[in-house]
C-alpha atoms as a PDB file:
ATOM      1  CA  UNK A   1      88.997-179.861  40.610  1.00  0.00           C
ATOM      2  CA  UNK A   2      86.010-178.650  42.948  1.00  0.00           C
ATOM      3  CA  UNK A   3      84.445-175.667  40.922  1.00  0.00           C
ATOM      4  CA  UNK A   4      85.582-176.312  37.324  1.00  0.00           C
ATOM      5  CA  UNK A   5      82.761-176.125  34.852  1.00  0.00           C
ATOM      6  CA  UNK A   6      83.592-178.123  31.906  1.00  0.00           C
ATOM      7  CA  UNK A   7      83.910-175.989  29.208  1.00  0.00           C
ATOM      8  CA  UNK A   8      80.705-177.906  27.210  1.00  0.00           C
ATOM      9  CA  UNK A   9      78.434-177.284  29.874  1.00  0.00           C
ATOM     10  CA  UNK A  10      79.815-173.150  29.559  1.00  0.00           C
ATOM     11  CA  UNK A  11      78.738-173.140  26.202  1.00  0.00           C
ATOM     12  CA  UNK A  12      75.152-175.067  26.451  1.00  0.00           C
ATOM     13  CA  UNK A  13      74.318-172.564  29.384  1.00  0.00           C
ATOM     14  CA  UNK A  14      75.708-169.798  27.694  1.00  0.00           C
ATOM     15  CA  UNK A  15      73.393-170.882  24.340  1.00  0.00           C
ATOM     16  CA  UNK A  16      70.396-172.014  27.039  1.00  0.00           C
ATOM     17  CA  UNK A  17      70.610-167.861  28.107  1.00  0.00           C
ATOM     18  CA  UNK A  18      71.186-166.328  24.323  1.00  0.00           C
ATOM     19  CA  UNK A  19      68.307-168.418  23.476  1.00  0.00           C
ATOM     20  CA  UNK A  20      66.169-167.117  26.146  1.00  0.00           C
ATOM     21  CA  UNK A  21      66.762-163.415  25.691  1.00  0.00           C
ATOM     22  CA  UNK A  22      66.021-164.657  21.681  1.00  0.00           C
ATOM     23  CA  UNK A  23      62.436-166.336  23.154  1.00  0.00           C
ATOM     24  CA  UNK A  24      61.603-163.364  25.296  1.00  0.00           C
ATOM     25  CA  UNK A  25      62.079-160.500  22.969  1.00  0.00           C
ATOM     26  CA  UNK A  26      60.019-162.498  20.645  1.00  0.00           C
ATOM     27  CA  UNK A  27      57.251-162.481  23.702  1.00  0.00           C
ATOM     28  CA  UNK A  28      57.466-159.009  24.589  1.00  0.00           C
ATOM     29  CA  UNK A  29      56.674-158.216  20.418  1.00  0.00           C
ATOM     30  CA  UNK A  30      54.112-160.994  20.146  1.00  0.00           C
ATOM     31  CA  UNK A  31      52.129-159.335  22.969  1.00  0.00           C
ATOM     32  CA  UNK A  32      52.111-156.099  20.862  1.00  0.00           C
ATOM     33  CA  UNK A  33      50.453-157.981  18.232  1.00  0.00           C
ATOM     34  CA  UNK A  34      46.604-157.642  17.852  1.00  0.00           C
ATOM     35  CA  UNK A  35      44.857-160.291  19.897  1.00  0.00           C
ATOM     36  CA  UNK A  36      44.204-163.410  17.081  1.00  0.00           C
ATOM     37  CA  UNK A  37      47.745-162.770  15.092  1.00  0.00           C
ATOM     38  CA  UNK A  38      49.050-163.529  18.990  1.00  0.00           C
ATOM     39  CA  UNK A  39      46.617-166.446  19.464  1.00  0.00           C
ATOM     40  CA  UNK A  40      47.356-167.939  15.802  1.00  0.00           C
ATOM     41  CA  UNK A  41      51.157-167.577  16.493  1.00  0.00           C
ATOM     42  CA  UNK A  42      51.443-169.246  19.503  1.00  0.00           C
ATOM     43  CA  UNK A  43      49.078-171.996  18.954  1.00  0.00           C
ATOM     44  CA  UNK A  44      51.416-173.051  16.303  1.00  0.00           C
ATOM     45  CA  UNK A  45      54.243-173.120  18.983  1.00  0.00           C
ATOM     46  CA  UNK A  46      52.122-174.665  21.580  1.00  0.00           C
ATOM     47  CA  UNK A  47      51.255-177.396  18.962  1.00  0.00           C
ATOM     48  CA  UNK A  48      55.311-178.208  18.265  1.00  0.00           C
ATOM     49  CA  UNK A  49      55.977-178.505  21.673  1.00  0.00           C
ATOM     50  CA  UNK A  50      53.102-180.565  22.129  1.00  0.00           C
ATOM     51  CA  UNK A  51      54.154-182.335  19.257  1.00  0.00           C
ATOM     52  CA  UNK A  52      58.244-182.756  20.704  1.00  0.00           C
ATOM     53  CA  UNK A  53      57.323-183.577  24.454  1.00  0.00           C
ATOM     54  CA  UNK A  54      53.924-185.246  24.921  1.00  0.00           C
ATOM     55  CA  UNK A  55      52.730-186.347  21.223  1.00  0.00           C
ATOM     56  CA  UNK A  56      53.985-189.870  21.858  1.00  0.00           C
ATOM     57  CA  UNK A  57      52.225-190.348  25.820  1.00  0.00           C
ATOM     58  CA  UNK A  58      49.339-189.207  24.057  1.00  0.00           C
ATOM     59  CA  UNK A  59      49.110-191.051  21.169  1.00  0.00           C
ATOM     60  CA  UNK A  60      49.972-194.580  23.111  1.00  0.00           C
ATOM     61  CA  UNK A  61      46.969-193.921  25.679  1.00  0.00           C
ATOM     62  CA  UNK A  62      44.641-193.505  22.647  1.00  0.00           C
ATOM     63  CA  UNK A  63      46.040-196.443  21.119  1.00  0.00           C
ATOM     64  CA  UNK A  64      46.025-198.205  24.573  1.00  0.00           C
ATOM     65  CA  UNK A  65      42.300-197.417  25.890  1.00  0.00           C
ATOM     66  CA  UNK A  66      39.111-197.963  25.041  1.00  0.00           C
ATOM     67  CA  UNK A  67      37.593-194.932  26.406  1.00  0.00           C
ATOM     68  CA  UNK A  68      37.610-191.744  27.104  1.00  0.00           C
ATOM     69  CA  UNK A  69      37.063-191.988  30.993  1.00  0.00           C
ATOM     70  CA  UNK A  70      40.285-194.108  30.783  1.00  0.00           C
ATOM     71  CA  UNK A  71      42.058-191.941  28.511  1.00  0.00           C
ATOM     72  CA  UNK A  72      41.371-189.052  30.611  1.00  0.00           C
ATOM     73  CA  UNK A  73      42.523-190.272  34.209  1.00  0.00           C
ATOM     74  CA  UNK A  74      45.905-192.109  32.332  1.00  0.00           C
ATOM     75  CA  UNK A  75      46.704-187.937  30.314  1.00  0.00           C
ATOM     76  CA  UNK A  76      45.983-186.951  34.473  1.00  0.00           C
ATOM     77  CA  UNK A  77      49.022-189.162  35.231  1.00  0.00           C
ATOM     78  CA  UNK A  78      51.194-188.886  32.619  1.00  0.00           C
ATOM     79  CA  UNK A  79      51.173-184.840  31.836  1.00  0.00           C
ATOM     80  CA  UNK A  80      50.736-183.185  35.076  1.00  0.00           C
ATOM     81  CA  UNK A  81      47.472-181.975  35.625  1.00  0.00           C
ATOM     82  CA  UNK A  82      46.517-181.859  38.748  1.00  0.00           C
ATOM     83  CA  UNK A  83      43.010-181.420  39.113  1.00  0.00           C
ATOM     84  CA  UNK A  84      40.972-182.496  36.301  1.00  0.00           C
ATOM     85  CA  UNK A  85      37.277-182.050  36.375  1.00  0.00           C
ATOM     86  CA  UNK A  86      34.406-183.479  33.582  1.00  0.00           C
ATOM     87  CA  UNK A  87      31.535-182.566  32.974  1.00  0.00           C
ATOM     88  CA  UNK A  88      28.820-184.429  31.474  1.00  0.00           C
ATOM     89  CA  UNK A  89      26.797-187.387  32.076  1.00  0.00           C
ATOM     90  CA  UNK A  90      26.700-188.970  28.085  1.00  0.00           C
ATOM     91  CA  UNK A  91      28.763-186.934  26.613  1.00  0.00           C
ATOM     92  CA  UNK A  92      31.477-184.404  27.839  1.00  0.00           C
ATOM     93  CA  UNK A  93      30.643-181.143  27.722  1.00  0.00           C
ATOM     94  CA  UNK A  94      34.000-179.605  29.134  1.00  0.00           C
ATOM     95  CA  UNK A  95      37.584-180.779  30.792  1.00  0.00           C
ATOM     96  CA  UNK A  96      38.638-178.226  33.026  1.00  0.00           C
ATOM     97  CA  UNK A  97      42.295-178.480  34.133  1.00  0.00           C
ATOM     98  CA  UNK A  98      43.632-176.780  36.645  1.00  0.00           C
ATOM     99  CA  UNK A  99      47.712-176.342  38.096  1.00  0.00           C
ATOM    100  CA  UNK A 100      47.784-174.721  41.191  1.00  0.00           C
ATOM    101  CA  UNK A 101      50.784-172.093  41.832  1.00  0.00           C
ATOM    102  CA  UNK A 102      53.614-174.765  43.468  1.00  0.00           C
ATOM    103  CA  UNK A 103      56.545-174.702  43.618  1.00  0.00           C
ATOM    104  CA  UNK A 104      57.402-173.063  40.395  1.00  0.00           C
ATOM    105  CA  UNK A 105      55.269-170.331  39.084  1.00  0.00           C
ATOM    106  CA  UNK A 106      54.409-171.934  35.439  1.00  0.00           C
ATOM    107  CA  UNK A 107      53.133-174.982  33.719  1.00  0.00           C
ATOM    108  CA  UNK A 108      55.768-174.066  30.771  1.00  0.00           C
ATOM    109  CA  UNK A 109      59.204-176.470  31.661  1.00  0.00           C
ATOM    110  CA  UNK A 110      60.620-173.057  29.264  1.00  0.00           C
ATOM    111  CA  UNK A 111      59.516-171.217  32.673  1.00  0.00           C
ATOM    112  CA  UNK A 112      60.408-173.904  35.250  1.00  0.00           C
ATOM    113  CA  UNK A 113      63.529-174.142  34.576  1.00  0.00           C
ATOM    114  CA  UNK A 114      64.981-170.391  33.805  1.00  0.00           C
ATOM    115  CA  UNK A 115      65.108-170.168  30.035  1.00  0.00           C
ATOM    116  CA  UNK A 116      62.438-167.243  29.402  1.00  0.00           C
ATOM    117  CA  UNK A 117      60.473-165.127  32.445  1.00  0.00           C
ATOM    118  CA  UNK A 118      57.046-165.564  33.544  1.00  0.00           C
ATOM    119  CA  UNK A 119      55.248-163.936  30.788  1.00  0.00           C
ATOM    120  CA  UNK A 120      51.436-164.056  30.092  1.00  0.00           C
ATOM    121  CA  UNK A 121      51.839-164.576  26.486  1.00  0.00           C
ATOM    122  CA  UNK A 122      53.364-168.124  27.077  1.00  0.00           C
ATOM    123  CA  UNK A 123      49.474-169.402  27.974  1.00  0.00           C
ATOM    124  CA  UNK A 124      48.313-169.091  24.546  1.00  0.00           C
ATOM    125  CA  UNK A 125      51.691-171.070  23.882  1.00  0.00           C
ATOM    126  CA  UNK A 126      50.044-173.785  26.985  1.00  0.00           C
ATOM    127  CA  UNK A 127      46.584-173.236  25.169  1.00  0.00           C
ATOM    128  CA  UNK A 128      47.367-174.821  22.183  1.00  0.00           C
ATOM    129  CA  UNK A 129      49.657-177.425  23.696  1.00  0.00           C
ATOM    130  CA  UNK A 130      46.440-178.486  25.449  1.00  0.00           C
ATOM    131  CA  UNK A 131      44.418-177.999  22.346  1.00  0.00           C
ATOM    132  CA  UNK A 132      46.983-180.649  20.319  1.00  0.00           C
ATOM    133  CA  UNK A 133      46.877-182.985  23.151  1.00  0.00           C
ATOM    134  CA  UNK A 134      43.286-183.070  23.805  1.00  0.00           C
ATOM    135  CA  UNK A 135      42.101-183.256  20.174  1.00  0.00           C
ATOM    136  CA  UNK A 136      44.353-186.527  19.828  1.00  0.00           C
ATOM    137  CA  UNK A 137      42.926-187.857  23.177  1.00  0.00           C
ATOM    138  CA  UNK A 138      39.209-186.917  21.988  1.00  0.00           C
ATOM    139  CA  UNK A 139      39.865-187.584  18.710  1.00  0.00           C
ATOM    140  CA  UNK A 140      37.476-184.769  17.545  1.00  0.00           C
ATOM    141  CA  UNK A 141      38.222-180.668  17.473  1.00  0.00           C
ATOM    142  CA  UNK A 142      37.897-178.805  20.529  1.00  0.00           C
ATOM    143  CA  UNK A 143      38.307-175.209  21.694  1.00  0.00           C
ATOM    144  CA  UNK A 144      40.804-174.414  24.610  1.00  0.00           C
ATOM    145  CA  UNK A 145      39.453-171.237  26.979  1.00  0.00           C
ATOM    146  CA  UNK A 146      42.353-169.380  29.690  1.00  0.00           C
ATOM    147  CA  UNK A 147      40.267-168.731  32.770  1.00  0.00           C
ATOM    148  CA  UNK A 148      42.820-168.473  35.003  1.00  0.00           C
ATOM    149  CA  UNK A 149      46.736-167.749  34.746  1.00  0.00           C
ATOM    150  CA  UNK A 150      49.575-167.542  37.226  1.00  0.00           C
ATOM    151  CA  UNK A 151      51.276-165.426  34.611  1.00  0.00           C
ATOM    152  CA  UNK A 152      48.659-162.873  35.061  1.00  0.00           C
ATOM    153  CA  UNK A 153      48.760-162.441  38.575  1.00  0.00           C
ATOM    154  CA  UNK A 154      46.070-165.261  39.495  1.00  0.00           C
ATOM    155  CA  UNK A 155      46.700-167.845  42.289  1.00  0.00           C
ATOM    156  CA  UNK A 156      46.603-171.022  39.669  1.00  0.00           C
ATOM    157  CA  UNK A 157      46.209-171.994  35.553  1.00  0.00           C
ATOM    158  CA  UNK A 158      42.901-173.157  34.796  1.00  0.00           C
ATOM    159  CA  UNK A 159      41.845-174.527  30.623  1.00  0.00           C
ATOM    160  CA  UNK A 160      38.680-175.486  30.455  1.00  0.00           C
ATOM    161  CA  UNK A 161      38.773-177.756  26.934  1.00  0.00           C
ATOM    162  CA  UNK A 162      35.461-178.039  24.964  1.00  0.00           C
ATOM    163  CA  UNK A 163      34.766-181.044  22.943  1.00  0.00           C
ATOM    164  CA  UNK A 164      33.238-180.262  19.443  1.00  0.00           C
ATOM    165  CA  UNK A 165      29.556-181.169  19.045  1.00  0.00           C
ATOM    166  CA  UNK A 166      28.931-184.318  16.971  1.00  0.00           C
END
């Protein structure tokens, strides 16, 4: 029975790849869009996947920490980043995270794994999956800037999140 699929696993892939054409004609429109509808958009899907695949990790290192210097090297850990750098002595001014290009060319498993193509509209998708994560972590707002991006031709992803001013 060497090289039989079983019929279920024909029809997830065959869904997995319908849904991924579905995901990246949505892309290829959204990056067509004027520059904050884009943002806006895919904040709000960055948030949902933040809130489907990370929410809880987060959430139980708040609730599991006292502070943030611990809360910040146990998200390192747990959520793959890399190379995490803080600055500020009192307070912190910024969290810049950085994923260098490895093996696969995208933070986004949606990339890893095959379902949609390395697209630079995706990193406002990783933007606000940061920006959900790190506000829970912080517990205060913060802004979320791109400085880097694989998907735009740069050797790594770097965020740099900014903590709201008390």
């Amino acid at each position: 029975m060497e090289g039989k699929t079983d019929p279920m696993t024909k029809i997830l892939k065959s869904q997995l790849s319908h849904a991924g054409g579905w995901i990246n004609t949505i892309l290829l429109e959204l990056s067509s869009l004027d520059e904050k509808t884009r943002v806006s958009i895919l904040e709000k899907t960055g948030r949902y996947c933040a809130e489907c695949h990370s929410m809880a990790a987060v959430k139980q290192i708040v609730q599991g920490t006292e502070g943030i210097p611990e809360r910040i090297e146990k998200i390192e850990a747990k959520l793959q980043f890399p190379e995490v750098t803080v600055k500020g002595k009192d307070s912190i001014e910024s969290i810049t995270l950085e994923y260098p290009k490895m093996d696969h060319s995208c933070i986004c498993p949606m990339v890893q794994y095959g379902v949609v193509g390395l697209n630079p509209t995706l990193c406002e998708c990783t933007r606000g999956w940061i920006k959900a994560s790190f506000e829970v972590l912080l517990e205060k707002p913060v802004t979320v800037t791109i400085d880097k991006a694989i998907a735009r031709g740069e050797d790594a992803c770097r965020f740099t999140v900014y903590p709201a001013k008390p």
